[in-house]
Structures are given as C-alpha cells and as structure tokens.
N, C-alpha and C. Protein backbone atom coordinates (compact mmCIF):
# COMPACT_ATOMS: atom_id res chain seq x y z
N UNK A 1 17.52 1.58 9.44
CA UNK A 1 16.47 0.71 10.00
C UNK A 1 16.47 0.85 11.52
N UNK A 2 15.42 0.71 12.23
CA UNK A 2 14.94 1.42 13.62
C UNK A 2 15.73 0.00 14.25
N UNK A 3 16.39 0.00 15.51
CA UNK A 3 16.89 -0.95 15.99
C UNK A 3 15.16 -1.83 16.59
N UNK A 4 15.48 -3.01 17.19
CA UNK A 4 14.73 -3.73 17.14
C UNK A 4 13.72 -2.88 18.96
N UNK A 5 15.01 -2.26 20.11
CA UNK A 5 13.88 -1.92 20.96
C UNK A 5 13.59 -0.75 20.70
N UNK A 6 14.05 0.00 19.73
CA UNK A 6 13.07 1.25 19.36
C UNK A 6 12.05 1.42 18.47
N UNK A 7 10.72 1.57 18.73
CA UNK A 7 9.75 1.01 17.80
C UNK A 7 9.49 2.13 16.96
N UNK A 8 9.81 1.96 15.46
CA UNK A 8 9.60 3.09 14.08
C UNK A 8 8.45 3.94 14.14
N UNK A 9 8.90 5.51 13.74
CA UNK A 9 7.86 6.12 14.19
C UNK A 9 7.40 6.83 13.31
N UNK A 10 7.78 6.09 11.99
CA UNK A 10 7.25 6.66 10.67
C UNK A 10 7.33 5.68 9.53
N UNK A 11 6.53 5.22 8.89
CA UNK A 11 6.89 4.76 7.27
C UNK A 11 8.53 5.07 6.94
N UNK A 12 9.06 5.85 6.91
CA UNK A 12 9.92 6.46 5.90
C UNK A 12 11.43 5.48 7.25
N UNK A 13 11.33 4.70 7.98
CA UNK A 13 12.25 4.25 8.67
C UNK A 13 12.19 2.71 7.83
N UNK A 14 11.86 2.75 7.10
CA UNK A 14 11.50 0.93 6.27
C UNK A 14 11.88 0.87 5.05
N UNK A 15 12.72 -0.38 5.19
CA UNK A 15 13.01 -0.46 3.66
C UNK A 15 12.21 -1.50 3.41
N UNK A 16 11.93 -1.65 1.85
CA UNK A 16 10.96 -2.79 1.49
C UNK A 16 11.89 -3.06 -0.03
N UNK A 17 11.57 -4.38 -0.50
CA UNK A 17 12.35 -4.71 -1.67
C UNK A 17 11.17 -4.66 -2.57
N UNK A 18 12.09 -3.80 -4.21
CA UNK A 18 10.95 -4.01 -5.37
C UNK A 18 10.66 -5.43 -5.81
N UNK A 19 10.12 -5.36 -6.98
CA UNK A 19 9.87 -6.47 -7.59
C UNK A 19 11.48 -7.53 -8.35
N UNK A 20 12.10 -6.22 -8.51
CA UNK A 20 13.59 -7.34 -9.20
C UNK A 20 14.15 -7.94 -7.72
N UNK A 21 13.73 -6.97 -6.20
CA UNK A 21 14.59 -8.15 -4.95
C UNK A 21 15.75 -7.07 -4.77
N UNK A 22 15.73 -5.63 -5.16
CA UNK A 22 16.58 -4.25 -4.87
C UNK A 22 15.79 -3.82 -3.89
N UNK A 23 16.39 -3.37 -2.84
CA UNK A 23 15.67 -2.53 -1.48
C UNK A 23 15.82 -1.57 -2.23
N UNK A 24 14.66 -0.77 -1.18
CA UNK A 24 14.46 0.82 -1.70
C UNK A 24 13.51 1.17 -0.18
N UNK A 25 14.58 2.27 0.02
CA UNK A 25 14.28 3.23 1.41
C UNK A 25 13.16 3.71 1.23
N UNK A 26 12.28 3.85 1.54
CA UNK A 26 11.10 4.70 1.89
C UNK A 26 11.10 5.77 1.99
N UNK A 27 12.38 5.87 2.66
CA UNK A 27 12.21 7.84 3.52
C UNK A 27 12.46 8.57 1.54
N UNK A 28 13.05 7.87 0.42
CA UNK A 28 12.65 8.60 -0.46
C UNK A 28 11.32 9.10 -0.89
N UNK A 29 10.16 8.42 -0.34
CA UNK A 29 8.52 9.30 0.10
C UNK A 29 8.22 10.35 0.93
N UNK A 30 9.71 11.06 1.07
CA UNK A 30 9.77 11.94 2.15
C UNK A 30 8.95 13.07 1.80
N UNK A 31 7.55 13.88 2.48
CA UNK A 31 6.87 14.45 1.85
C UNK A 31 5.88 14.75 0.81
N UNK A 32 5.66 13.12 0.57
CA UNK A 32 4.89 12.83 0.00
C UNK A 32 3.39 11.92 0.45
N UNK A 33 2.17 12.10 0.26
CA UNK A 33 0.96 11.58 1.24
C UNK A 33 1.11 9.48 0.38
N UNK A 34 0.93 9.11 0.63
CA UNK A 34 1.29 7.61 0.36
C UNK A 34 -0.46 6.57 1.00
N UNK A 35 -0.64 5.90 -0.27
CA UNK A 35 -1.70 5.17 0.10
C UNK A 35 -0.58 3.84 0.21
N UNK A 36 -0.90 3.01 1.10
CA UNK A 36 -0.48 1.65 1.05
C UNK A 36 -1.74 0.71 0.81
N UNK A 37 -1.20 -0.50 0.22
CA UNK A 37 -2.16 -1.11 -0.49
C UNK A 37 -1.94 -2.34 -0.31
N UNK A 38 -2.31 -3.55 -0.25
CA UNK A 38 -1.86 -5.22 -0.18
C UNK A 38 -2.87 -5.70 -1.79
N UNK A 39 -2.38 -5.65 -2.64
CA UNK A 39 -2.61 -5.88 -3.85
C UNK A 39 -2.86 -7.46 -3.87
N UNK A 40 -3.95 -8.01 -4.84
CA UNK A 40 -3.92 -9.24 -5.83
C UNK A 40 -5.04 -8.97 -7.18
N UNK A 41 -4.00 -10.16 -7.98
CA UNK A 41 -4.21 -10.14 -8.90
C UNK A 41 -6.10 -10.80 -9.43
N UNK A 42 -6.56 -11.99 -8.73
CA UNK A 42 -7.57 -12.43 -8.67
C UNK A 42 -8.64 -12.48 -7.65
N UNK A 43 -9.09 -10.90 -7.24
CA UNK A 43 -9.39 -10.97 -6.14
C UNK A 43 -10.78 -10.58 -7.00
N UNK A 44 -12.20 -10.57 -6.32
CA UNK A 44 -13.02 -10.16 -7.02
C UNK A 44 -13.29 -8.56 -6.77
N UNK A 45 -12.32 -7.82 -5.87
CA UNK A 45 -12.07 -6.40 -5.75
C UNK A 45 -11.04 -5.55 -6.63
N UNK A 46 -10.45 -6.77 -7.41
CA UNK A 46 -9.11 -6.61 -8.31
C UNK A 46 -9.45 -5.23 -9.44
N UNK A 47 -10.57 -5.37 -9.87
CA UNK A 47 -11.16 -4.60 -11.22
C UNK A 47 -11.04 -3.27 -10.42
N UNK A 48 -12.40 -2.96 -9.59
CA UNK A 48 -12.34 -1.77 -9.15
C UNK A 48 -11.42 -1.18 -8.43
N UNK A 49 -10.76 -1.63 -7.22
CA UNK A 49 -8.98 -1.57 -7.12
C UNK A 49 -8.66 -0.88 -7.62
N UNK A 50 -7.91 -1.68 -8.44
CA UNK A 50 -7.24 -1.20 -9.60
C UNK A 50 -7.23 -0.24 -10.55
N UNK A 51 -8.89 -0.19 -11.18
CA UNK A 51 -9.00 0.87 -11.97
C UNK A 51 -8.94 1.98 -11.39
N UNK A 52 -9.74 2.19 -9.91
CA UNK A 52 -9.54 3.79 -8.79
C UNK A 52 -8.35 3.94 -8.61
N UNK A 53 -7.82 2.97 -8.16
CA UNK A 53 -5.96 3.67 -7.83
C UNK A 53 -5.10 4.03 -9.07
N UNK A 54 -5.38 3.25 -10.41
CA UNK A 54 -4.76 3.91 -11.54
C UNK A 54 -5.66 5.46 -11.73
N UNK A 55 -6.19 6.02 -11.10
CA UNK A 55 -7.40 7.00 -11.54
C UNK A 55 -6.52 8.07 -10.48
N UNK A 56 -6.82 7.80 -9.31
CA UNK A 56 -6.37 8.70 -8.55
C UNK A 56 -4.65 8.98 -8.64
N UNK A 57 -4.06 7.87 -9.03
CA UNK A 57 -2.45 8.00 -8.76
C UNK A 57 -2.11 9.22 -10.60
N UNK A 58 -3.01 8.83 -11.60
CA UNK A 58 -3.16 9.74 -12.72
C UNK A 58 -4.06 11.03 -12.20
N UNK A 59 -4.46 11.26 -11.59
CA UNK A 59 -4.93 13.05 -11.13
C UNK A 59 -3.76 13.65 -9.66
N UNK A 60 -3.43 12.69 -9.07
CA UNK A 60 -2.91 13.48 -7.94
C UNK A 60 -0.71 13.11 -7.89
N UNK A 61 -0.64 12.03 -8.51
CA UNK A 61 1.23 12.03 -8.33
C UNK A 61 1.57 13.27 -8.52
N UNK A 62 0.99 14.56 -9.37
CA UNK A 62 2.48 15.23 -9.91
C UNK A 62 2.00 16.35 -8.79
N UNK A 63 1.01 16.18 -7.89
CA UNK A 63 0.75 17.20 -6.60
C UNK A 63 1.49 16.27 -5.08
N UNK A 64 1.95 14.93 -5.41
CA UNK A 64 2.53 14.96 -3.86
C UNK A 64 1.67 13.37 -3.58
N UNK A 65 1.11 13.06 -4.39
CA UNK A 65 0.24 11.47 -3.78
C UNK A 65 1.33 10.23 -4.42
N UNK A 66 1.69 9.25 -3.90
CA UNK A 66 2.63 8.21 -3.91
C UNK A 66 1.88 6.74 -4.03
N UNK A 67 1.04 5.75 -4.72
CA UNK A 67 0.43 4.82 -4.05
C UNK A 67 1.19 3.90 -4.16
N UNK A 68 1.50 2.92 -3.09
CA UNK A 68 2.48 1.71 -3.22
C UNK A 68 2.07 0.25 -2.66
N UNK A 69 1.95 -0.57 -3.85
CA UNK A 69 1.20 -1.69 -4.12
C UNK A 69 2.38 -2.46 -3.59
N UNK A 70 1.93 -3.35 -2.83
CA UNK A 70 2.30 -4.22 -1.63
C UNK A 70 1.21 -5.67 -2.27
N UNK A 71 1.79 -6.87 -3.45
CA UNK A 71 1.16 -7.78 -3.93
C UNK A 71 1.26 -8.89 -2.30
N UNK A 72 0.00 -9.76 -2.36
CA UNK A 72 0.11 -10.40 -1.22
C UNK A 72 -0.91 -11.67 -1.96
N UNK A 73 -0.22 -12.99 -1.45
CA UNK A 73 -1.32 -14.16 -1.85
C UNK A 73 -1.53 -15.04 -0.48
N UNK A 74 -2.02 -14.12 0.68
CA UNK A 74 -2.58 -14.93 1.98
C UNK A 74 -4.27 -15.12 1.98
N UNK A 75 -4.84 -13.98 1.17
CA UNK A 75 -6.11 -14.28 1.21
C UNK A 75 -7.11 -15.20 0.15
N UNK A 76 -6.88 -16.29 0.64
CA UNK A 76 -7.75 -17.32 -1.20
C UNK A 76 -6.68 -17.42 -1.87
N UNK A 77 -5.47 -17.24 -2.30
CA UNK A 77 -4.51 -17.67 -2.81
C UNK A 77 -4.57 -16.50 -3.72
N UNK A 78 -5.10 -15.63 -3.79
CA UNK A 78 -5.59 -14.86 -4.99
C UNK A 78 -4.73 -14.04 -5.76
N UNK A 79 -2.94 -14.21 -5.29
CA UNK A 79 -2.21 -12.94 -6.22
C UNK A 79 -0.78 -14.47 -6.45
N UNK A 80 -1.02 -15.58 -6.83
CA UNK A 80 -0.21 -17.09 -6.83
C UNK A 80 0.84 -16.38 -8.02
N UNK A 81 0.81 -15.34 -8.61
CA UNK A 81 1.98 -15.16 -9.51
C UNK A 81 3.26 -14.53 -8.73
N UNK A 82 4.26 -14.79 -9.62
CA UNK A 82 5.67 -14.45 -9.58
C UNK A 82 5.65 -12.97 -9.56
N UNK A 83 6.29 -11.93 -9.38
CA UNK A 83 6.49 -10.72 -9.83
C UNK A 83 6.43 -10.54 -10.55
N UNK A 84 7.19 -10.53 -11.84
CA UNK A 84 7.34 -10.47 -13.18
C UNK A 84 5.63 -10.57 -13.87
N UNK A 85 5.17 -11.42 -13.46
CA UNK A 85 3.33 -11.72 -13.51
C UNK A 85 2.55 -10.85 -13.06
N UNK A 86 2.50 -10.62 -12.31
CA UNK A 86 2.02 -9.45 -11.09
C UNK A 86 2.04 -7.96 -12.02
N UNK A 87 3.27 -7.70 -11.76
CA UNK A 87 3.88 -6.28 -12.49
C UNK A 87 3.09 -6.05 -14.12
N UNK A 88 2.92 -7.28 -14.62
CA UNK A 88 2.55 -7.20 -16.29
C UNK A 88 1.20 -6.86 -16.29
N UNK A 89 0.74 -8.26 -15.40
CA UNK A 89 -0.55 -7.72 -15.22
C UNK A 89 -1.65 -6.59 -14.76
N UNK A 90 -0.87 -5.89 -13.97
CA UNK A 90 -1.73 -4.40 -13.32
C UNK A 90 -0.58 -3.60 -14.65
N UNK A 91 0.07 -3.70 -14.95
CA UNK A 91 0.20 -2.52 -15.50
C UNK A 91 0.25 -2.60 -17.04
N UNK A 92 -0.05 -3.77 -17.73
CA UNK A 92 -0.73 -4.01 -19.14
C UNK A 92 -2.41 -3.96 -19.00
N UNK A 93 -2.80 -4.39 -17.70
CA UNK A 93 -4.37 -4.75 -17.65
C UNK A 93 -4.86 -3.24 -17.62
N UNK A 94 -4.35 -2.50 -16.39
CA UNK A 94 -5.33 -1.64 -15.55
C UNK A 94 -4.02 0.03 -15.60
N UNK A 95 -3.30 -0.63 -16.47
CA UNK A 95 -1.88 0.85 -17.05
C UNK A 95 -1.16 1.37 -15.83
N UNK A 96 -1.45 0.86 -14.38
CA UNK A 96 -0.76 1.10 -13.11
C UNK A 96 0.70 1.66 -13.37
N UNK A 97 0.92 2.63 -12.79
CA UNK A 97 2.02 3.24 -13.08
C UNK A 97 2.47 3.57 -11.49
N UNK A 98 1.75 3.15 -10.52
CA UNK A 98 2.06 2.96 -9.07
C UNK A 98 3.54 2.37 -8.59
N UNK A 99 4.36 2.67 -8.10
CA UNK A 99 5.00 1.43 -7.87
C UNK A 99 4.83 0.04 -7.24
N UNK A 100 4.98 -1.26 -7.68
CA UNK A 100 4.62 -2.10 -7.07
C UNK A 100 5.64 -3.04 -6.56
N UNK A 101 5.56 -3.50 -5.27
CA UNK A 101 6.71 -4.06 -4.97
C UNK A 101 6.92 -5.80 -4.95
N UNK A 102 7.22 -6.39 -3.91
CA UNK A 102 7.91 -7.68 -3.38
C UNK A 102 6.79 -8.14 -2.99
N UNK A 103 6.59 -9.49 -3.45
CA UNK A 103 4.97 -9.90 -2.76
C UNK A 103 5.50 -10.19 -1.21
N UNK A 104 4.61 -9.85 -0.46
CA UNK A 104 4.93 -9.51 1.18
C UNK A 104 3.85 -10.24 2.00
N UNK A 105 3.81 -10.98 3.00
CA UNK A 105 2.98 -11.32 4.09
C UNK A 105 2.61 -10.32 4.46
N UNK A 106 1.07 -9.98 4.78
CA UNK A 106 0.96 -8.81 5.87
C UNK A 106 0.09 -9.25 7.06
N UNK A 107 0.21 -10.57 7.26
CA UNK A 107 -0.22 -11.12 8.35
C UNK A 107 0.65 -12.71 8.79
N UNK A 108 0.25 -12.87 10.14
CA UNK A 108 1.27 -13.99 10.70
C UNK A 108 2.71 -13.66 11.16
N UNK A 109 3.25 -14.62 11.65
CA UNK A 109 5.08 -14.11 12.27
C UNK A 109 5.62 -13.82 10.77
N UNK A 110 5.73 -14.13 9.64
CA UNK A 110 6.30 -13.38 8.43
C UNK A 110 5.88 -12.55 8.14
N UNK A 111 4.59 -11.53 8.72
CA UNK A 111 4.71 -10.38 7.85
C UNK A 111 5.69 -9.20 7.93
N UNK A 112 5.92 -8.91 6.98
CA UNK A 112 6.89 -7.71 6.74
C UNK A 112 6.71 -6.63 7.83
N UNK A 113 8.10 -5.80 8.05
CA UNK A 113 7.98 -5.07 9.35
C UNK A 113 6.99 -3.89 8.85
N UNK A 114 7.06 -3.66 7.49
CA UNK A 114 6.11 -2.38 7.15
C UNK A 114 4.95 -2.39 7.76
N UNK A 115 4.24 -3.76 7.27
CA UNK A 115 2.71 -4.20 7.79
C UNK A 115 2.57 -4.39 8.78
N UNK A 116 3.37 -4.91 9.82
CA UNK A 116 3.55 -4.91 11.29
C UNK A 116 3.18 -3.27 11.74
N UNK A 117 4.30 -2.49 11.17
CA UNK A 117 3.96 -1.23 11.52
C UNK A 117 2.80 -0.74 11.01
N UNK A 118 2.19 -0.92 10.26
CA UNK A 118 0.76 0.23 10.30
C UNK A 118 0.13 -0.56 10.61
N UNK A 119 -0.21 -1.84 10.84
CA UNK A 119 -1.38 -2.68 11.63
C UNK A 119 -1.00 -1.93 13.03
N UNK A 120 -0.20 -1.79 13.34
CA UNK A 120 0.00 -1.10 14.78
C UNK A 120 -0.23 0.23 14.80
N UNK A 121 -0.06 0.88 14.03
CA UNK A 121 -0.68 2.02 14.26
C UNK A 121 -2.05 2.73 14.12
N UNK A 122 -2.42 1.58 12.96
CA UNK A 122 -4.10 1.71 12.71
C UNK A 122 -4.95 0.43 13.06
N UNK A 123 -5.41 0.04 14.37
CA UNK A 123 -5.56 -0.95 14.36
C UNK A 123 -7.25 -1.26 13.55
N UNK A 124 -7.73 -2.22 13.08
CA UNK A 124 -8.51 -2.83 12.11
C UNK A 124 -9.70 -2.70 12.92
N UNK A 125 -11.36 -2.45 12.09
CA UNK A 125 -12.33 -2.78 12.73
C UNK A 125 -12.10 -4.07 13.82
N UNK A 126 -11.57 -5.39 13.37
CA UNK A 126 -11.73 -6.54 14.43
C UNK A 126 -10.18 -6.85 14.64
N UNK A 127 -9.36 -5.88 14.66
CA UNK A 127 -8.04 -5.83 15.27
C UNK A 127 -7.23 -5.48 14.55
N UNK A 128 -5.76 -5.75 14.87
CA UNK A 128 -4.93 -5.73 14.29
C UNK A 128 -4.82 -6.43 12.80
N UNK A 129 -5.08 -7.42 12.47
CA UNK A 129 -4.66 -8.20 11.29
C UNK A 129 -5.49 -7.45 10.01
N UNK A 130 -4.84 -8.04 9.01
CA UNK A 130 -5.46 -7.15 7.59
C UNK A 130 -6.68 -8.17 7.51
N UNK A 131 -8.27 -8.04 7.08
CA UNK A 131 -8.66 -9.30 6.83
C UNK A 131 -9.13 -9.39 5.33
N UNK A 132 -8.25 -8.80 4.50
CA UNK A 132 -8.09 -9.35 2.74
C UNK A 132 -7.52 -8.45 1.72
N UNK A 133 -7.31 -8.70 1.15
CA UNK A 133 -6.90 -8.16 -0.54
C UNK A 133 -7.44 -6.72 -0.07
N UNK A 134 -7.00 -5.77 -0.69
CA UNK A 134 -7.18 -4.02 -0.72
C UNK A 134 -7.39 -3.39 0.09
N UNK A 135 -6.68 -3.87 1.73
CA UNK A 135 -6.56 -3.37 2.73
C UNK A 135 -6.14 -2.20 2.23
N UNK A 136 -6.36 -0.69 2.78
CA UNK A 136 -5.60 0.68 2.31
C UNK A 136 -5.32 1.22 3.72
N UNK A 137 -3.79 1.70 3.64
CA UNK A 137 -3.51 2.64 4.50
C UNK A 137 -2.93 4.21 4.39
N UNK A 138 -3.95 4.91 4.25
CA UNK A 138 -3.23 6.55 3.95
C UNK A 138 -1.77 6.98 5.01
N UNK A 139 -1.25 7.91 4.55
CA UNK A 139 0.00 7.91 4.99
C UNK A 139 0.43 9.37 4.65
N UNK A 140 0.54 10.19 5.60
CA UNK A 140 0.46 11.68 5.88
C UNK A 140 2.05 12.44 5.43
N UNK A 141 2.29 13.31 4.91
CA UNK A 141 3.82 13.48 4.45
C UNK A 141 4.38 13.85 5.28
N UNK A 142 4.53 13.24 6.55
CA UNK A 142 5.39 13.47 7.61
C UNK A 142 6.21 11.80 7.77
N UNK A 143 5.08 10.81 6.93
CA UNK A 143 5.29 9.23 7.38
C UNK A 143 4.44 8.92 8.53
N UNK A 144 3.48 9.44 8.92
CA UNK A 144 2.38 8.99 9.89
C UNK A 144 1.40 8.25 9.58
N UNK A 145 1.15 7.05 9.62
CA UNK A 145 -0.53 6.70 9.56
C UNK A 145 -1.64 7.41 10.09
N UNK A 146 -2.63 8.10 9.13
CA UNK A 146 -3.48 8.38 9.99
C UNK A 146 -4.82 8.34 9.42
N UNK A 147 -5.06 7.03 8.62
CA UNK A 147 -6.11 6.32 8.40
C UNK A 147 -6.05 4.73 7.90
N UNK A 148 -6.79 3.90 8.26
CA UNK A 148 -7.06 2.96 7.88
C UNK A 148 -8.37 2.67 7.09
N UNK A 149 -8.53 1.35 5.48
CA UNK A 149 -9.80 1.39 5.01
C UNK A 149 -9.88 -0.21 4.59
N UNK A 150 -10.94 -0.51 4.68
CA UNK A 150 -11.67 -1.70 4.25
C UNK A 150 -11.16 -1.86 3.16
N UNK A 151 -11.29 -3.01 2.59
CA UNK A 151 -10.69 -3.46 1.55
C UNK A 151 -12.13 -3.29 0.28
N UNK A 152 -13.47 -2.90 0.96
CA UNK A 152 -14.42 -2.81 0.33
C UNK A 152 -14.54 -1.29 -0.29
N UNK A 153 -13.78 -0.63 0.73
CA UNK A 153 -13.48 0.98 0.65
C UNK A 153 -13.13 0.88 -0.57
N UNK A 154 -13.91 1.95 -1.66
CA UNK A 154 -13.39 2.42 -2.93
C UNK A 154 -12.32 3.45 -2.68
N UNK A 155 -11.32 3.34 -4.07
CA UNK A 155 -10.27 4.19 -3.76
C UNK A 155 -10.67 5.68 -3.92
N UNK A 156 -11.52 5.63 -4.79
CA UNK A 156 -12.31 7.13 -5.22
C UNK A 156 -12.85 7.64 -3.77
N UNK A 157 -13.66 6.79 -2.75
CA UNK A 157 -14.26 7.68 -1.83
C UNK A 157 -13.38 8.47 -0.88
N UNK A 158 -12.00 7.75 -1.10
CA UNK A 158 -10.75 8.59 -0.11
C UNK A 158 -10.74 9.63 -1.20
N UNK A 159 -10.76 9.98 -1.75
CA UNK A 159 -10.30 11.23 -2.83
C UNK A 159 -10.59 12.54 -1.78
N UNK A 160 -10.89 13.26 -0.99
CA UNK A 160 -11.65 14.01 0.06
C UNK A 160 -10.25 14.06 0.55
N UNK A 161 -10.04 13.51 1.44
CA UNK A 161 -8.93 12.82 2.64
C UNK A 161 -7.47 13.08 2.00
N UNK A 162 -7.73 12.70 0.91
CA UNK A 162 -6.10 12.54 0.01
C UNK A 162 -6.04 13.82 -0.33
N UNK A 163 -7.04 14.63 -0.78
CA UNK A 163 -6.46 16.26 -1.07
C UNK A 163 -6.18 16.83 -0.37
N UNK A 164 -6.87 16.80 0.96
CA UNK A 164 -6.74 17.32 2.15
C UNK A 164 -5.26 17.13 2.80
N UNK A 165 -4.53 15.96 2.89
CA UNK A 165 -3.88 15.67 2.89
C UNK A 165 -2.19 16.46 2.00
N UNK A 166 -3.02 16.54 0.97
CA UNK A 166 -2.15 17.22 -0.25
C UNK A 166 -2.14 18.32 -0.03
N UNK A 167 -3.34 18.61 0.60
CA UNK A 167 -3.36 20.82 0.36
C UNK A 167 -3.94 21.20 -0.17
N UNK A 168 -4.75 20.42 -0.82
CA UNK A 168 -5.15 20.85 -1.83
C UNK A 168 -6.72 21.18 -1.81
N UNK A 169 -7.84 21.96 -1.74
CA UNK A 169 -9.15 22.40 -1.18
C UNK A 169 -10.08 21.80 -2.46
C-alpha cells in the first residue's frame, strides 16, 4: 500500500476487501484492462447494467477484460442489502460472474482509497465526485485510468475502447 505522501500511481497499488471481508491485492489484475463499476441492486439502471456487463465480461474475460463490481448504497439508498444479498442477487438474477466486492463509499471522507483514486484521476463531467449508481471506470493493463463514463453510459457502447484496449481490432 502507497504510503500516505506518495500518491498511487496505479490501480494495482490497492487493496480492496471481497464480499466475505478477505483483502485481495489488485496488482493480481496485473495486465489485465479492468472496468470499475459502483454497483446497486435497485437502481432503475440495475437491468441494463447488469445485463451489458454480464455480456461483455462473457465475450472478453478469457482475452484479458476483468470487470469489478464495487456495490455502493449512497445514491437513493438503492443497493440497502448485506453482501451475501447483493452477491445472490446479480449473480442468480443477471448470472454475473464478475467479481464483486465490499459495499464501499465512493463519495464523502469514507470513500474508499480506490475511489478516491480514480475520481482523481478521471475527474467527472461536474467534478470529482461519482454522481450515481454505474459510474464506470476503464482501466488500461498497465493500472492507469484512462477513461471515465456516465452512469447512463451503456456497457455495450464501451465495447470499441475495451478491445482496443485488449488488442484486439
């Protein structure tokens, strides 16, 4: 973990905890392109979400794409389940086979240092802060941010970006 005055200069310097509350290093995404995601369960973006990122993470994981669902209930209350809830639900509802982690703040003095870090590196149409459910941040296999998307952004229209990304023409 990056000491506190050296500021992280990649994803892969962060640990984040899964859903059982086990850290897990990042830098094991080493070389791999990574969408980040701030997931809920009742969002009215939840359906399509969900179904594109189970779509794309089933055509592109076994070439190098990683997507990692980051559950969050700051916007409307909209993801109020436990983990165990969370986890059942995207992946009995919508077959998510993504990994999904620790429900996480990604805004305010608690948000997680992850979200700290790519709000800083991609800063938002009206700033820094995420402003809802399916914020996406692409993530280059070096651990670079080098896109940010609306939460209105379909996951399908990055499909372009993500191959490119991959290598793939």
């Amino acid at each position: 973990m990056a000491s506190q005055s050296e500021k992280p200069q990649s994803v892969y310097e962060f640990t984040v905890k899964d859903t059982k509350g086990n850290d897990v290093d990042l830098s094991i995404y080493k070389g791999k392109v990574l969408l980040i995601v701030n997931v809920a369960s009742q969002c009215g973006l939840t359906n399509s979400n969900y179904t594109e990122l189970s779509k794309l993470y089933e055509k592109y994981k076994d070439q190098g794409l990683e997507i990692l669902a980051f559950p969050c209930n700051q916007f409307g209350g909209q993801e109020p389940g436990d983990n165990e809830q969370i986890v059942q639900f995207a992946c009995t509802r919508f077959k998510a086979e993504f990994p999904i982690f620790d429900k996480v703040d990604v805004n305010g003095q608690n948000a997680a240092p992850l979200y700290k870090f790519l709000k800083s590196s991609k800063g938002g149409f009206l700033g820094d802060s995420i402003k809802w459910n399916f914020s996406k941040f692409l993530v280059d296999k070096e651990g670079n941010v080098v896109d940010r998307f609306a939460p209105t952004t379909s996951p399908l229209s990055i499909e372009k970006k993500i191959k490119k990304l991959l290598g793939i023409s």
